[in-house]
Protein backbone atom coordinates (compact mmCIF):
# COMPACT_ATOMS: atom_id res chain seq x y z
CA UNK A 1 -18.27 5.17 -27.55
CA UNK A 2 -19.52 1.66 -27.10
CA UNK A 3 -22.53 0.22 -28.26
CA UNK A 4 -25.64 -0.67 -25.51
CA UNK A 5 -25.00 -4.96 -26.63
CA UNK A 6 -21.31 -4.69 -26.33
CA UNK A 7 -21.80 -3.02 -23.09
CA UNK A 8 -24.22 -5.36 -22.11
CA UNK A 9 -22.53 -8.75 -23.31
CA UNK A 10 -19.87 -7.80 -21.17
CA UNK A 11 -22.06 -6.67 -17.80
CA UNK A 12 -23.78 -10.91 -18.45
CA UNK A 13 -20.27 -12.55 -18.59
CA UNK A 14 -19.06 -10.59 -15.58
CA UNK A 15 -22.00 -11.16 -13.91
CA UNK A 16 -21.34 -14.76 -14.49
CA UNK A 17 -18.14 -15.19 -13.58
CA UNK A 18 -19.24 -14.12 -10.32
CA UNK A 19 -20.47 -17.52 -9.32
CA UNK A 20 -16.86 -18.62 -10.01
CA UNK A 21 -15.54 -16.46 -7.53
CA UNK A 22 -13.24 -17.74 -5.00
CA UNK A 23 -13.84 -14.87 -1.72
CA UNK A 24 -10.32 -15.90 -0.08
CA UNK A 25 -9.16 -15.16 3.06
CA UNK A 26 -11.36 -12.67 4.73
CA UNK A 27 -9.22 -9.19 4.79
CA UNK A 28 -8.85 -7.16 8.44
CA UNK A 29 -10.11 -4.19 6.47
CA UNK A 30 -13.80 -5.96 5.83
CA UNK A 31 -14.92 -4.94 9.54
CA UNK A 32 -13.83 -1.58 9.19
CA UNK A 33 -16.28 -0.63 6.04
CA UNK A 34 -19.95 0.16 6.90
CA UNK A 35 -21.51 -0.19 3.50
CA UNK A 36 -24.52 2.11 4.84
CA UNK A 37 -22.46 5.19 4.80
CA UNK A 38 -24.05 7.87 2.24
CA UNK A 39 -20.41 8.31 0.97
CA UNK A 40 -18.00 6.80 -1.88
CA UNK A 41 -15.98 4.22 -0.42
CA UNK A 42 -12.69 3.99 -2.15
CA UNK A 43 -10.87 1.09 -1.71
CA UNK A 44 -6.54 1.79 -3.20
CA UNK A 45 -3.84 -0.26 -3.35
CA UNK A 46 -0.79 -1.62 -5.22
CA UNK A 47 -1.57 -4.30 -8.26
CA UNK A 48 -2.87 -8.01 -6.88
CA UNK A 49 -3.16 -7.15 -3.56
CA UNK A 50 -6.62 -8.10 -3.07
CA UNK A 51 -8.72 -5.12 -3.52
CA UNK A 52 -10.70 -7.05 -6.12
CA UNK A 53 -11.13 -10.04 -3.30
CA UNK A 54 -12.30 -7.38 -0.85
CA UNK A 55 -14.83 -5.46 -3.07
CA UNK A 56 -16.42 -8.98 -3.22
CA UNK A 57 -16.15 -9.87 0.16
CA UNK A 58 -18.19 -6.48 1.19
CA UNK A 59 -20.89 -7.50 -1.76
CA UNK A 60 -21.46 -10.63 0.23
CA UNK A 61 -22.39 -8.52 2.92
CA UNK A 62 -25.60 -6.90 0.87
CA UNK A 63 -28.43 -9.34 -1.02
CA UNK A 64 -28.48 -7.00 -4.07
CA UNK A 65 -26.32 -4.99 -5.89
CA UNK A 66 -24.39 -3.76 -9.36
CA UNK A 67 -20.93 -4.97 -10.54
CA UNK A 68 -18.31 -3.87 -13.18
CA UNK A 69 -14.85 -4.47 -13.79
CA UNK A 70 -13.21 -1.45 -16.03
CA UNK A 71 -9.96 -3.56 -16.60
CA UNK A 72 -12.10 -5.70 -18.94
CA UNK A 73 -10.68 -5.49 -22.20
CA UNK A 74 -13.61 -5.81 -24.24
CA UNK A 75 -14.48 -1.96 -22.83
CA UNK A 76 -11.09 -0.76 -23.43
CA UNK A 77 -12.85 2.38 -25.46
CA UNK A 78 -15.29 3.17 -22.84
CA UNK A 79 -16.01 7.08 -22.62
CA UNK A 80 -17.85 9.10 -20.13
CA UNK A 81 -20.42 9.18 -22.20
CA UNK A 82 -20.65 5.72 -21.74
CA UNK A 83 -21.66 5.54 -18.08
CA UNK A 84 -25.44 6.12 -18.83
CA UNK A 85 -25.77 3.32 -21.07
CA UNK A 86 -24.02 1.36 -18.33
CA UNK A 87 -26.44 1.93 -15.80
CA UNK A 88 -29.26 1.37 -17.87
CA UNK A 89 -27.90 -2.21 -18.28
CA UNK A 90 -27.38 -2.71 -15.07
CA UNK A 91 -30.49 -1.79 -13.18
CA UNK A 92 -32.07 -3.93 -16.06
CA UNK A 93 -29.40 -6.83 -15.31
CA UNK A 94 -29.48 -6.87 -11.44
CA UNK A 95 -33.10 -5.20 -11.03
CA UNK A 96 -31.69 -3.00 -8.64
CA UNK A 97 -30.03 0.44 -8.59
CA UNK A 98 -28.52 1.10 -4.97
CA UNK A 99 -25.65 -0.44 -4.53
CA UNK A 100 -22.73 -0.28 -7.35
CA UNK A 101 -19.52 -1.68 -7.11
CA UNK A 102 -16.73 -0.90 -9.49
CA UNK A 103 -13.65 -2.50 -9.69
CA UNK A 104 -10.42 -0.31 -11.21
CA UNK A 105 -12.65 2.56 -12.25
CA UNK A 106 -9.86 4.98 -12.32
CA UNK A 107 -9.21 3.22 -16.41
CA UNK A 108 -12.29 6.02 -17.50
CA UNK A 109 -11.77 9.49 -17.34
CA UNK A 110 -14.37 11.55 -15.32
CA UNK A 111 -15.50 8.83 -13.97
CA UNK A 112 -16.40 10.69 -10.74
CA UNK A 113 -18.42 13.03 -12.57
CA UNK A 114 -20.95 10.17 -13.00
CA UNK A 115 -19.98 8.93 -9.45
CA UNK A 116 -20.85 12.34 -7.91
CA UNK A 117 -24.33 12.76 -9.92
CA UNK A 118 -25.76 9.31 -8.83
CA UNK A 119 -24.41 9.92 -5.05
CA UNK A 120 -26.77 13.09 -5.03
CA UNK A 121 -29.25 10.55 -5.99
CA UNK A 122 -28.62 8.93 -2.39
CA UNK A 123 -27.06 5.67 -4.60
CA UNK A 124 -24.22 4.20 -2.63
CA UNK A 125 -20.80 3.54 -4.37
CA UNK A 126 -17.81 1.05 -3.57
CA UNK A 127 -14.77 1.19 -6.25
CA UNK A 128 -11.60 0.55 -6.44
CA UNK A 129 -8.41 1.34 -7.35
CA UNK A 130 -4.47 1.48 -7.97
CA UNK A 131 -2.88 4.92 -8.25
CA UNK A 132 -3.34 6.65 -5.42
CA UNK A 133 -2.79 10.32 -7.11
CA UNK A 134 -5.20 10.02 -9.70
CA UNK A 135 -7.98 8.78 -7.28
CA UNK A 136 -6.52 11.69 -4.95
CA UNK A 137 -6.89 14.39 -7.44
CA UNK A 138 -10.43 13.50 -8.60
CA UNK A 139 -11.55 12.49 -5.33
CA UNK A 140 -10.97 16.29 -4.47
CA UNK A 141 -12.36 17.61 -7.68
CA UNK A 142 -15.62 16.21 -7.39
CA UNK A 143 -16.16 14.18 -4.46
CA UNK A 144 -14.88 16.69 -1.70
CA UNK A 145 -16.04 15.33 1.62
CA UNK A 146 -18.31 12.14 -0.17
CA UNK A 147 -15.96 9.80 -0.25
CA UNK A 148 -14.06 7.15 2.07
CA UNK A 149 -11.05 6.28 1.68
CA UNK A 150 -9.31 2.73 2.37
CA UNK A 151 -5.74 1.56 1.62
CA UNK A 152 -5.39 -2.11 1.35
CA UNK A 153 -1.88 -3.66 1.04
CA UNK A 154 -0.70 -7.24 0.59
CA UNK A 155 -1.46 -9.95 3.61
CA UNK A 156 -0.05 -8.99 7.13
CA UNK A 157 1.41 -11.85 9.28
CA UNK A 158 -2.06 -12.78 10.30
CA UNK A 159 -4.09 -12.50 7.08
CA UNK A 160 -0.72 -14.87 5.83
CA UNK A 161 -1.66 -17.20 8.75
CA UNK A 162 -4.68 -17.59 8.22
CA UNK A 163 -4.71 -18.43 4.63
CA UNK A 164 -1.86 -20.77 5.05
CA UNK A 165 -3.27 -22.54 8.08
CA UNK A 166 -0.03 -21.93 10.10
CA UNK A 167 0.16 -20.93 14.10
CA UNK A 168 2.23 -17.85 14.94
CA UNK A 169 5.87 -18.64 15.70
CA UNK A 170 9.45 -17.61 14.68
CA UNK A 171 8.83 -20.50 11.46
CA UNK A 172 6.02 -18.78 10.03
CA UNK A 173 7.21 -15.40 10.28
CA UNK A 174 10.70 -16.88 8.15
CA UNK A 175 8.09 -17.47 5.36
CA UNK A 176 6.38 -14.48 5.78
CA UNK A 177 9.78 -12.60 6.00
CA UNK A 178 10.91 -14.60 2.73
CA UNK A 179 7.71 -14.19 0.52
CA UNK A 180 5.72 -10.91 1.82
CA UNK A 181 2.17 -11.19 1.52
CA UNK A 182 0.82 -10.88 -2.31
CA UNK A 183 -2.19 -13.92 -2.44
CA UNK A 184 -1.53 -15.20 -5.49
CA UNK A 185 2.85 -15.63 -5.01
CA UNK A 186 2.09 -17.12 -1.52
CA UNK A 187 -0.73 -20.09 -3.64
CA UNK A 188 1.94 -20.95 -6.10
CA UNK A 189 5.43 -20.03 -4.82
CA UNK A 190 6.15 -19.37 -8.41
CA UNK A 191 8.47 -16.63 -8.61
CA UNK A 192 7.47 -15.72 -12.06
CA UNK A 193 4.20 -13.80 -10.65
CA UNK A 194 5.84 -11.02 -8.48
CA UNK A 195 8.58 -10.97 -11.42
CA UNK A 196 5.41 -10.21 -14.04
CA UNK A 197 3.71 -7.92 -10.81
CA UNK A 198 6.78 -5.67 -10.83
CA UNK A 199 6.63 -5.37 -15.00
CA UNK A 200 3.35 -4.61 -14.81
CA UNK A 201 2.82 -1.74 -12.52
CA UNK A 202 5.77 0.04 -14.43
CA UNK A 203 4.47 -0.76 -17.90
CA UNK A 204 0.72 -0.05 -17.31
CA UNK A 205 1.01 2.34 -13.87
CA UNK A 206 4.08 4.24 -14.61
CA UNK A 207 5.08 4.53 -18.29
CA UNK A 208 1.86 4.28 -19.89
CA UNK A 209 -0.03 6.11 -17.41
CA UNK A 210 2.23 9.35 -17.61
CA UNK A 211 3.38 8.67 -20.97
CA UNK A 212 7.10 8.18 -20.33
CA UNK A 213 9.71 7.63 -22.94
CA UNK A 214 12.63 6.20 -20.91
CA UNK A 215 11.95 2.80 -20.06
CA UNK A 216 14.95 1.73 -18.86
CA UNK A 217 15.99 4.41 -16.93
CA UNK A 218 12.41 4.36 -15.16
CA UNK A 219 12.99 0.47 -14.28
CA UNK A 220 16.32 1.14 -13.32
CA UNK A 221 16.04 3.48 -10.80
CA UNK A 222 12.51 1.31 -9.29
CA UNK A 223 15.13 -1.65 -9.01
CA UNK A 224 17.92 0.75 -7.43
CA UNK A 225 15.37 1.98 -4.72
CA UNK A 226 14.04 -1.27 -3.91
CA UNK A 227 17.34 -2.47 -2.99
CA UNK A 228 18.26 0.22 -0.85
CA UNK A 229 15.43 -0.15 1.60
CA UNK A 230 15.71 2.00 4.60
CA UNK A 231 18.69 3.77 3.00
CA UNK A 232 18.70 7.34 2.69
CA UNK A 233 18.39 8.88 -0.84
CA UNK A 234 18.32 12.89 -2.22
CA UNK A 235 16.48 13.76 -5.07
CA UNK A 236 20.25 15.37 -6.66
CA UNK A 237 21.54 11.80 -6.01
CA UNK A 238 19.21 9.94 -8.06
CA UNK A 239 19.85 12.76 -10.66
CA UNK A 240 23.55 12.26 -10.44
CA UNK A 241 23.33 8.27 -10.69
CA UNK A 242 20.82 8.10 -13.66
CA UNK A 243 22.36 11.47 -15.44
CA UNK A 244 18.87 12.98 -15.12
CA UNK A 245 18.03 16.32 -16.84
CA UNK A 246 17.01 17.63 -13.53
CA UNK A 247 15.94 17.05 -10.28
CA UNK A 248 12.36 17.39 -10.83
CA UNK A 249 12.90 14.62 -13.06
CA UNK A 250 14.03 11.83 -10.26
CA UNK A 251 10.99 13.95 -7.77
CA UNK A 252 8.30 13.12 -10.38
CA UNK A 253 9.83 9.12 -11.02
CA UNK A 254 10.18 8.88 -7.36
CA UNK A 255 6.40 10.45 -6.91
CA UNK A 256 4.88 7.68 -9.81
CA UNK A 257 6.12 4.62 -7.80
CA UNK A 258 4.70 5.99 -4.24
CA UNK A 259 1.26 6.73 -6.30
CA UNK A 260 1.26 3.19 -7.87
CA UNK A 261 1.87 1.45 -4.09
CA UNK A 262 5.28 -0.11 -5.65
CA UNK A 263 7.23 1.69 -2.85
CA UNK A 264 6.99 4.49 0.10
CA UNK A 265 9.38 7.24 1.29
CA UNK A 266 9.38 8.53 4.57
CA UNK A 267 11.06 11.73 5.85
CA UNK A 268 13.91 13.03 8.21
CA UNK A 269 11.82 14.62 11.28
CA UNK A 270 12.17 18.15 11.68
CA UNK A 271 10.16 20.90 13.29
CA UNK A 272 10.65 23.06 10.04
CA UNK A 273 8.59 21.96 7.58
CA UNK A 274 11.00 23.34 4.93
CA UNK A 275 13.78 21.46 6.52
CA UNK A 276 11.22 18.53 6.09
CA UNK A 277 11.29 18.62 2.78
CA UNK A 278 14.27 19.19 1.60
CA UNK A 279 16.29 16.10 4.07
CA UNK A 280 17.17 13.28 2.72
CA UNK A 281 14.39 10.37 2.61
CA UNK A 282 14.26 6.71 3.42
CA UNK A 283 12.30 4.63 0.82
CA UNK A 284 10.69 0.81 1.94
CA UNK A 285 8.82 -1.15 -0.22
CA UNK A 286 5.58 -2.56 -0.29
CA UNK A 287 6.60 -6.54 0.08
CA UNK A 288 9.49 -8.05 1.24
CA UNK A 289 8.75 -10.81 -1.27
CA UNK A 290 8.25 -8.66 -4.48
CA UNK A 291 11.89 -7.02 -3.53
CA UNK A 292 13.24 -10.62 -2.97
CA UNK A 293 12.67 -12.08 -6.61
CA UNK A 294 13.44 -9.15 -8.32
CA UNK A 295 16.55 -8.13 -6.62
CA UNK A 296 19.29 -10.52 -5.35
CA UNK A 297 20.97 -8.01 -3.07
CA UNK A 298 17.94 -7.56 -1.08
CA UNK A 299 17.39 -10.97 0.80
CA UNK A 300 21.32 -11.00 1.93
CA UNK A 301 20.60 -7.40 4.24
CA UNK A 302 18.09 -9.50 6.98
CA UNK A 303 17.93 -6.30 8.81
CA UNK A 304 16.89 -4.18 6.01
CA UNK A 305 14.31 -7.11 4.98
CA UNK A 306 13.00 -6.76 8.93
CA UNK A 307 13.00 -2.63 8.87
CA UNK A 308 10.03 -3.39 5.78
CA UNK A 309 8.30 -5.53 7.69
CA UNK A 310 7.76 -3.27 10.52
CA UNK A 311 7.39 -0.47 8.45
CA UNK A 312 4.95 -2.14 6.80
CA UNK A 313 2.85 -2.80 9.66
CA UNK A 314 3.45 0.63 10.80
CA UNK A 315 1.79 2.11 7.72
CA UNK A 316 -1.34 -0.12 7.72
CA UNK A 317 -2.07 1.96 10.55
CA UNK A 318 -0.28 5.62 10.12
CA UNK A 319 -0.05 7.94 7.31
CA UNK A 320 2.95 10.13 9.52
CA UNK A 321 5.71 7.97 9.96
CA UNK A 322 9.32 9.61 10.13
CA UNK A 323 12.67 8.34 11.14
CA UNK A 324 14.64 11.32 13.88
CA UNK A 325 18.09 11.81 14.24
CA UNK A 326 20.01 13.99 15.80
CA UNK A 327 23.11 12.85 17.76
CA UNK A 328 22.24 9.62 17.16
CA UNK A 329 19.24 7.48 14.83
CA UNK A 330 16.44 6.11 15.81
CA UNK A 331 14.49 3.97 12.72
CA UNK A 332 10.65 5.08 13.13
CA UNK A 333 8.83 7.54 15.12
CA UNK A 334 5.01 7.67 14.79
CA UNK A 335 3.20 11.44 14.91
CA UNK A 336 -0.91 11.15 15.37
CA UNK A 337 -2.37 14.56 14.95
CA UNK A 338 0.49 17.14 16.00
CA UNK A 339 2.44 14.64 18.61
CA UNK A 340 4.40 12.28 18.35
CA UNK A 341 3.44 8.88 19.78
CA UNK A 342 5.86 6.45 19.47
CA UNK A 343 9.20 5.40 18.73
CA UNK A 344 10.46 2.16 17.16
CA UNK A 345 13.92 1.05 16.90
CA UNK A 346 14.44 -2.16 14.63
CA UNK A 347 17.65 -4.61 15.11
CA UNK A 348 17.90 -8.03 13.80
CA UNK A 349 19.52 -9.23 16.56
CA UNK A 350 21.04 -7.11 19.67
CA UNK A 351 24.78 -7.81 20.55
CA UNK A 352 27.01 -6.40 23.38
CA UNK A 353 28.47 -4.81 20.02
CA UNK A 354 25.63 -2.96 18.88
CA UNK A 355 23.30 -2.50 21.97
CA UNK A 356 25.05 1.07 22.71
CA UNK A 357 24.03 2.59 19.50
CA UNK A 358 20.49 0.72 19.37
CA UNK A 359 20.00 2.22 23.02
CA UNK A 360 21.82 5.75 22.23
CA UNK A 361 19.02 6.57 18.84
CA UNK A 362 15.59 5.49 20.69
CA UNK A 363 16.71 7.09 24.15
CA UNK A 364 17.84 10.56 22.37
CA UNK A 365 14.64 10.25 20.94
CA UNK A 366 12.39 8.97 23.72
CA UNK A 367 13.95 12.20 25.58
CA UNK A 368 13.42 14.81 22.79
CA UNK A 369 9.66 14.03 22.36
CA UNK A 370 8.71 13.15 26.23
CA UNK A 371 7.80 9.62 25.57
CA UNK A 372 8.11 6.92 28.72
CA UNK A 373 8.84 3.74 26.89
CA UNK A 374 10.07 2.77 23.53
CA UNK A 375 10.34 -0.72 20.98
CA UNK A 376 12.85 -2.30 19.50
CA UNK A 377 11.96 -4.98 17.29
CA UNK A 378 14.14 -7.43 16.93
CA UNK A 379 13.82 -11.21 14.77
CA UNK A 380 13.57 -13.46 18.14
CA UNK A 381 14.87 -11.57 21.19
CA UNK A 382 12.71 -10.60 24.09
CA UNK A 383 13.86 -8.68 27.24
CA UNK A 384 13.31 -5.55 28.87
CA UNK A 385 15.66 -2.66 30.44
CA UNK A 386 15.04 0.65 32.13
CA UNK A 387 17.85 3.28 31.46
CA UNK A 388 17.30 6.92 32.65
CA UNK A 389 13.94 6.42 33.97
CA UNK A 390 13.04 5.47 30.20
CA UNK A 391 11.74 1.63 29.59
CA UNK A 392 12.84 -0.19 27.08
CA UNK A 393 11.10 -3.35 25.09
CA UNK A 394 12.62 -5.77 23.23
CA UNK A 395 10.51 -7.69 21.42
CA UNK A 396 10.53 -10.31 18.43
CA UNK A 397 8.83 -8.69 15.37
CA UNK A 398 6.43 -11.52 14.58
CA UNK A 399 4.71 -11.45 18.20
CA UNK A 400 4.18 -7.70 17.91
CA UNK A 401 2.69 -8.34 14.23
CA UNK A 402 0.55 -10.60 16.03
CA UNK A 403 -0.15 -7.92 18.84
CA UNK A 404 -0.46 -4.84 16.78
């Protein structure tokens, strides 16, 4: 346990380092929170992607309010026992006792114990955080149906636009395709920062977090996955190439760096669910950039590095994203409720070499779930075809960013 002056020496320097603040670029997400809601709002997402920049940006929007940061290290032994002295210091701090805001509040165990108690007090609550499991697990222990959740990830083309004063074209999508969208990499083009990024989520998300013992194996495999972007991968395989105990071993490593944000995995469609789960994945990660610097074989596959862009942009705005195949492959296919929506087809650049198979995957697929039209994303081709009464875009990937 802390004592009250600690807590409350550390609640006055926050407070004042708020007036140092520097808001940023204003995030797409900001018009989507209504900070009147008598719910949680949860804000997740991967290390330095902004979260803390957004939490601020929606305190802007109120004239009073509470702050705390749990990553401070000056409360590294704060307990749940804690929480009341907290408050206490902060109504007496900010003279007010609606609004709190809580940045990374997932550090303190039973936190939403505390969380739950003052939302039955009709308080409102704004926190963040970066593992999406743990919030997910006591989100559903205690906050069932009070809480709002939002997933932020790094800049999209736009919110990279905007804070690097460029116009849309095929130039400012190369950088964006080159460097991703993490804030700070894209102010200083200093490599070292998504190096340090990609060491910290696995040193203080992954092996501290579930108390791991094999380091290198754990870094390995993160490194091995992020290269293989839109490759598939089996749970036995991973097993087989790190000479893994067990499969459950590689599911649960696998599972860590999808709850930390470092990378996704999407599934082979299949109307079994059983057959869901046991097909072979595909696993993107969550910047082009942070792949880039830490993996040399990464930037020479363009077409891999455009697949994770698209994805990307696809997940900002689905949770069920699959890729189909059955004669033939198509790259994404987008289900919203219990249909599927959409197909997306992604191909650096179309060729008389490569059209038929491009054309073949999203036309099998177009067919299979009765969809009219279809996209294939390419860098900078446009055009436009209609083959079996089926019409097909083409369209480059950074005007569709800009569109979608």
């Amino acid at each position: 346990m802390l004592l009250k002056e600690t807590i409350k020496n550390v609640v006055q320097s926050q407070k004042s380092d708020l007036l140092q603040f520097e808001y940023g670029v204003e995030r797409e997400k900001l018009s989507e929170i209504d900070l009147d809601i008598s719910f949680a709002i949860v804000l997740s997402g991967v290390r330095r992607c902004g979260k803390s920049t957004l939490l601020h940006q929606l305190m802007k929007k109120i004239d009073k309010y509470c702050y705390f940061n749990f990553e401070d290290t000056r409360i590294i032994n704060f307990e749940p026992e804690d929480f009341q002295k907290l408050n206490e210091v902060l109504i007496d701090e900010y003279q007010q006792d609606d609004y709190y805001f809580f940045d990374e509040i997932q550090n303190v165990q039973k936190w939403e114990i505390f969380v739950r108690s003052m939302l039955d007090r009709q308080k409102k609550f704004i926190i963040t955080g970066s593992n999406a499991s743990l919030l997910s697990k006591e989100l559903g222990t205690r906050l069932t149906g009070r809480h709002l959740r939002y997933e932020l990830f790094p800049f999209s083309f736009k919110e990279m636009l905007t804070f690097s004063k460029q116009e849309p074209n095929i130039n400012s999508f190369e950088e964006y395709f080159q460097k991703g969208g993490f804030p700070e990499y894209l102010k200083y083009n200093k490599t070292e920062i998504l190096q340090q990024l990609l060491n910290d989520i696995i040193a203080r998300d992954i092996i501290v977090r579930h108390k791991l013992r094999d380091v290198k194996t754990v870094k390995e495999m993160a490194l091995y996955l992020l290269t293989n972007i839109g490759n598939e991968f089996s749970y036995n395989g991973l097993k087989k190439i790190f000479n893994l105990g067990s499969t459950n071993s590689a599911l649960s490593y696998v599972s860590y760096f999808e709850d930390s944000y470092l990378m996704f995995t999407i599934p082979r469609f299949d109307y079994s669910l059983k057959k869901q789960l046991i097909n072979p994945k595909k696993v993107y990660s969550i910047d082009n950039g942070l792949s880039n610097v830490n993996s040399a074989s990464f930037s020479s596959n363009r077409g891999r590095m455009l697949e994770n862009v698209v994805f990307l942009q696809l997940r900002r705005k689905y949770k069920d994203i699959f890729y189909f195949r059955a004669e033939n492959e198509c790259d994404f296919i987008v289900k919203d409720r219990d249909k599927i929506i959409s197909a997306f087809q992604v191909c650096y650049e179309l060729s008389e070499d490569n059209k038929k198979r491009e054309f073949d995957g999203l036309l099998e697929t177009l067919t299979e779930f009765q969809l009219e039209s279809g996209l294939i994303l390419t860098y900078n081709q446009e055009d436009e075809f209609k083959i079996d009464n089926k019409r097909i875009l083409l369209k480059p990937t950074w005007k569709w960013l800009i569109e979608s």
